[in-house]
PDB file of N, CA and C in Angstrom:
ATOM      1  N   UNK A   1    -224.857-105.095  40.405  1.00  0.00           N
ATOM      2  CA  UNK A   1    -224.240-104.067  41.238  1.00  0.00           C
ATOM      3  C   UNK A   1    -223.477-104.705  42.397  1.00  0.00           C
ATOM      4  N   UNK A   2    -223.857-105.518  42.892  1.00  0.00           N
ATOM      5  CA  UNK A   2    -223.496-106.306  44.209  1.00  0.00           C
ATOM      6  C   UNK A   2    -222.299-107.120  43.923  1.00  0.00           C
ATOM      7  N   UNK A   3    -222.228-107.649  42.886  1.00  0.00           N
ATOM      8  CA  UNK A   3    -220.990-108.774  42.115  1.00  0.00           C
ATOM      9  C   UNK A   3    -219.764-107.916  41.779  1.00  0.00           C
ATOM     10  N   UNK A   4    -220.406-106.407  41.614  1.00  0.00           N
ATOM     11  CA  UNK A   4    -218.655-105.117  40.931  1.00  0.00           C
ATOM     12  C   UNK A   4    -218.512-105.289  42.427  1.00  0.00           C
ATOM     13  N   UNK A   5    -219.087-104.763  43.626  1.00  0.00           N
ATOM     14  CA  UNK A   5    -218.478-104.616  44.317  1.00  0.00           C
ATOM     15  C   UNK A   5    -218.099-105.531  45.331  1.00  0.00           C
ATOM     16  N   UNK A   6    -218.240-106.695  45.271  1.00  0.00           N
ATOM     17  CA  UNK A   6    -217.945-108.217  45.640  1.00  0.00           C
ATOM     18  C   UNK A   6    -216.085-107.701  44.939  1.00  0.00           C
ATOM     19  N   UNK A   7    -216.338-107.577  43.826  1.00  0.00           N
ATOM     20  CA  UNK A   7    -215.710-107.672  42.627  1.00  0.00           C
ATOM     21  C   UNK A   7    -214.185-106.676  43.436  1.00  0.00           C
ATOM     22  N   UNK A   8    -214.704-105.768  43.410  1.00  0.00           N
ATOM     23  CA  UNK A   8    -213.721-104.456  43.988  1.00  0.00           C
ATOM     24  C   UNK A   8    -213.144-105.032  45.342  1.00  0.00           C
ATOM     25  N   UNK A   9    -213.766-105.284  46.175  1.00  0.00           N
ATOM     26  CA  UNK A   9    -213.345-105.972  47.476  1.00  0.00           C
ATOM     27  C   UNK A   9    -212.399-107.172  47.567  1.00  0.00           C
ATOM     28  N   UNK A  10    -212.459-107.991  46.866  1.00  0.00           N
ATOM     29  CA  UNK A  10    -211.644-108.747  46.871  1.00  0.00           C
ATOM     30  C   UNK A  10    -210.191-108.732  46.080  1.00  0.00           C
ATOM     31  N   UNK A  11    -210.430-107.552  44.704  1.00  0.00           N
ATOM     32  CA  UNK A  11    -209.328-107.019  44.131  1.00  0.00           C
ATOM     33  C   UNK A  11    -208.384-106.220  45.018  1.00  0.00           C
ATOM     34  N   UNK A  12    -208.883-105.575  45.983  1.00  0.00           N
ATOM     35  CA  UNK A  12    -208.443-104.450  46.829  1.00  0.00           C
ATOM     36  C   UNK A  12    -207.581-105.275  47.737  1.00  0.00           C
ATOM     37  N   UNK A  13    -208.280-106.316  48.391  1.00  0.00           N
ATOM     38  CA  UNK A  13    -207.530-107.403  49.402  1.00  0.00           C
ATOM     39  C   UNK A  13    -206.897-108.419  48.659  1.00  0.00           C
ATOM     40  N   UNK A  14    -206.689-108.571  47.695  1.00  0.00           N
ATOM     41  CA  UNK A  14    -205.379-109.566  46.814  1.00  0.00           C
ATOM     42  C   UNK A  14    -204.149-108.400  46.763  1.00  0.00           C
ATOM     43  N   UNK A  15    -204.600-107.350  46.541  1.00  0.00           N
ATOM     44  CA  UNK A  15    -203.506-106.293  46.172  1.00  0.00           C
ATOM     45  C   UNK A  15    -202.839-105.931  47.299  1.00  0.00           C
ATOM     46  N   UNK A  16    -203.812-105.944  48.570  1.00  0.00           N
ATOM     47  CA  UNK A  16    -203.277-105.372  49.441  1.00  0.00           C
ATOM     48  C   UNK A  16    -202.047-106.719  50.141  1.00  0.00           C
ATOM     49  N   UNK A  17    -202.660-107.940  50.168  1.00  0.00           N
ATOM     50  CA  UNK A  17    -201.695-109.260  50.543  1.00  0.00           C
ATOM     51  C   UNK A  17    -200.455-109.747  49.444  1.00  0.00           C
ATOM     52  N   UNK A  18    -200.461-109.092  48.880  1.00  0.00           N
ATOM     53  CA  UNK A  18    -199.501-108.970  47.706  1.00  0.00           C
ATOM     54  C   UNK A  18    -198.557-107.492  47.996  1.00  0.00           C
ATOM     55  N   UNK A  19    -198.838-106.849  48.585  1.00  0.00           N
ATOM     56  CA  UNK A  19    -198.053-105.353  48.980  1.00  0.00           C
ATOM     57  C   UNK A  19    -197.768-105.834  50.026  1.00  0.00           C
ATOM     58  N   UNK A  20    -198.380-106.483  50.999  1.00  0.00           N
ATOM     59  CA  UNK A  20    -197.811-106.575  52.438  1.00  0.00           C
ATOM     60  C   UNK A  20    -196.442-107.896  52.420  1.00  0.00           C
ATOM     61  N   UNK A  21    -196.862-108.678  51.298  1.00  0.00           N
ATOM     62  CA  UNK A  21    -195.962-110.220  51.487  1.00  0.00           C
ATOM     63  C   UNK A  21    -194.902-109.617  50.556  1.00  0.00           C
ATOM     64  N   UNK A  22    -195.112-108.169  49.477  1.00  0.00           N
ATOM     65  CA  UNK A  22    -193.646-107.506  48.833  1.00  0.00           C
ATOM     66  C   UNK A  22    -192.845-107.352  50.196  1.00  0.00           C
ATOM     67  N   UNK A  23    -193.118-106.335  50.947  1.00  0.00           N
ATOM     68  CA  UNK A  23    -192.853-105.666  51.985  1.00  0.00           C
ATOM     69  C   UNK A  23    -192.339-107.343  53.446  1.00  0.00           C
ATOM     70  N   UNK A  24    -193.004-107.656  53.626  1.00  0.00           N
ATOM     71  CA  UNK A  24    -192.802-108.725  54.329  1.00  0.00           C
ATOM     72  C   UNK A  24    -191.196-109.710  54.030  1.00  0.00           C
ATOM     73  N   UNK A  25    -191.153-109.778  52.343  1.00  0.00           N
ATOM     74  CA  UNK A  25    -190.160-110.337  51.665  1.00  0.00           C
ATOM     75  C   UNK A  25    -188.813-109.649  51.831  1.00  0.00           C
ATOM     76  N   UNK A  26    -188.862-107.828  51.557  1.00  0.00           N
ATOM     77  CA  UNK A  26    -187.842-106.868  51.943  1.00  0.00           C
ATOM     78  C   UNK A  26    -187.011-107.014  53.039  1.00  0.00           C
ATOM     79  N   UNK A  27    -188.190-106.966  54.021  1.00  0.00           N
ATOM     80  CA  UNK A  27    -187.925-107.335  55.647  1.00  0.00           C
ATOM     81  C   UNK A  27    -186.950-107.836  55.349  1.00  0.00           C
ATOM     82  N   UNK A  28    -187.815-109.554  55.621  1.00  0.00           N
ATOM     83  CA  UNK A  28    -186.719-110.680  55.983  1.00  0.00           C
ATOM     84  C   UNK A  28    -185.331-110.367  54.723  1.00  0.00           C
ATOM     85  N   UNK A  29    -185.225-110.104  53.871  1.00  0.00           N
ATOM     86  CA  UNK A  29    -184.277-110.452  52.850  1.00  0.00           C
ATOM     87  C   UNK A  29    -183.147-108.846  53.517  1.00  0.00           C
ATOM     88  N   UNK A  30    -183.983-108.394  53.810  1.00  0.00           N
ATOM     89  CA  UNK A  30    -182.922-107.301  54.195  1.00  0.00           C
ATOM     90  C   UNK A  30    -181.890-107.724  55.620  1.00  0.00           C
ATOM     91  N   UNK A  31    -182.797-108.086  56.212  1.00  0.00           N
ATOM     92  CA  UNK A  31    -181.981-108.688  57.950  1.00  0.00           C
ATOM     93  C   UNK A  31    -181.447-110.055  57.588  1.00  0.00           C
ATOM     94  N   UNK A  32    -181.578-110.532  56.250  1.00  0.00           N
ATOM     95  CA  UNK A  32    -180.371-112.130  56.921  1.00  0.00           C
ATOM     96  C   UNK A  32    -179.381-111.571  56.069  1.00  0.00           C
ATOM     97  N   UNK A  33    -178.383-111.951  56.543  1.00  0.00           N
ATOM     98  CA  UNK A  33    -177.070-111.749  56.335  1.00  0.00           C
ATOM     99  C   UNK A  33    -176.188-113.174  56.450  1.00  0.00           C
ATOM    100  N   UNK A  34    -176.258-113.434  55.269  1.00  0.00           N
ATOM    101  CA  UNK A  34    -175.414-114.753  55.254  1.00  0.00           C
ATOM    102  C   UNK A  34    -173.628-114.925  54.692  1.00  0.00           C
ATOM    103  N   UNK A  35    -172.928-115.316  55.650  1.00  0.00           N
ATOM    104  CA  UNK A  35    -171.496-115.101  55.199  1.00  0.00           C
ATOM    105  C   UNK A  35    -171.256-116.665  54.979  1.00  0.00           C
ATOM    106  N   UNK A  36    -170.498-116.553  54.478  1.00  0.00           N
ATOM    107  CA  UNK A  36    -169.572-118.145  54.013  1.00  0.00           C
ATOM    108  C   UNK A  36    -167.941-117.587  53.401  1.00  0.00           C
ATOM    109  N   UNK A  37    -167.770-118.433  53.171  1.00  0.00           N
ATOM    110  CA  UNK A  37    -166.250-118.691  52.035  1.00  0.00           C
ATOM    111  C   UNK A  37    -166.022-120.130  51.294  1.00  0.00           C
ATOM    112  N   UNK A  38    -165.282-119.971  50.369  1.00  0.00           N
ATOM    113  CA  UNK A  38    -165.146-121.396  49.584  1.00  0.00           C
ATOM    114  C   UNK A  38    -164.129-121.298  49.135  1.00  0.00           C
ATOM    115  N   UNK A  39    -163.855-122.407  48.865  1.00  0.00           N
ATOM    116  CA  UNK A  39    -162.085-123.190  48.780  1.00  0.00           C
ATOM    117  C   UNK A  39    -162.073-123.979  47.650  1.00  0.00           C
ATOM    118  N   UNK A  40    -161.630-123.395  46.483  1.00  0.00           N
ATOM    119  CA  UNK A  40    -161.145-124.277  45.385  1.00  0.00           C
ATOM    120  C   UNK A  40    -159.812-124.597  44.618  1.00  0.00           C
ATOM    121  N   UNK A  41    -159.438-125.667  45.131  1.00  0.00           N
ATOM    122  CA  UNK A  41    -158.042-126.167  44.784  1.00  0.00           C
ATOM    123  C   UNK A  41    -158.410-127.057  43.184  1.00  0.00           C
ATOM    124  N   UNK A  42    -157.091-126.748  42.635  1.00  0.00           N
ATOM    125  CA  UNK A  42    -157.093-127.251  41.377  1.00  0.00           C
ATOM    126  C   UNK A  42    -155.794-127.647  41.235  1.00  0.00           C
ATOM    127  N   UNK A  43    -155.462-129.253  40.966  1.00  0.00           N
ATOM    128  CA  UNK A  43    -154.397-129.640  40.692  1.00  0.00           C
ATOM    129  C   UNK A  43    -154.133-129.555  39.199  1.00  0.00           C
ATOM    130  N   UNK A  44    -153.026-129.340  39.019  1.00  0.00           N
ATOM    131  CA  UNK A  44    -152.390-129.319  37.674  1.00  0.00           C
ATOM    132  C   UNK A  44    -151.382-130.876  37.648  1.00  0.00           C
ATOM    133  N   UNK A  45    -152.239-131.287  36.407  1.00  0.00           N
ATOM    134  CA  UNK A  45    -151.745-132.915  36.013  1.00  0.00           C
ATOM    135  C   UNK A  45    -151.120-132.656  34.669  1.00  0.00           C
TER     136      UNK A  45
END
């Protein structure tokens, strides 16, 4: 009885650090904003 709910408790808190580090990931991926440009020249030989 003691080992299911060992069992349950620690399923509950993997799931829950796995929802928070989804959410955590959103965050950051939502606020960076990365700009650039690139330059490709091609000579014709």
């Amino acid at each position: 009885m003691r080992t299911r709910k060992k069992q349950r408790i620690i399923i509950g808190m993997l799931c829950s650090i796995l929802v928070g580090l989804a959410i955590g990931y959103a965050v950051i991926n939502q606020a960076l904003n990365i700009e650039g440009y690139a330059v490709l020249i091609k000579e014709m030989v």
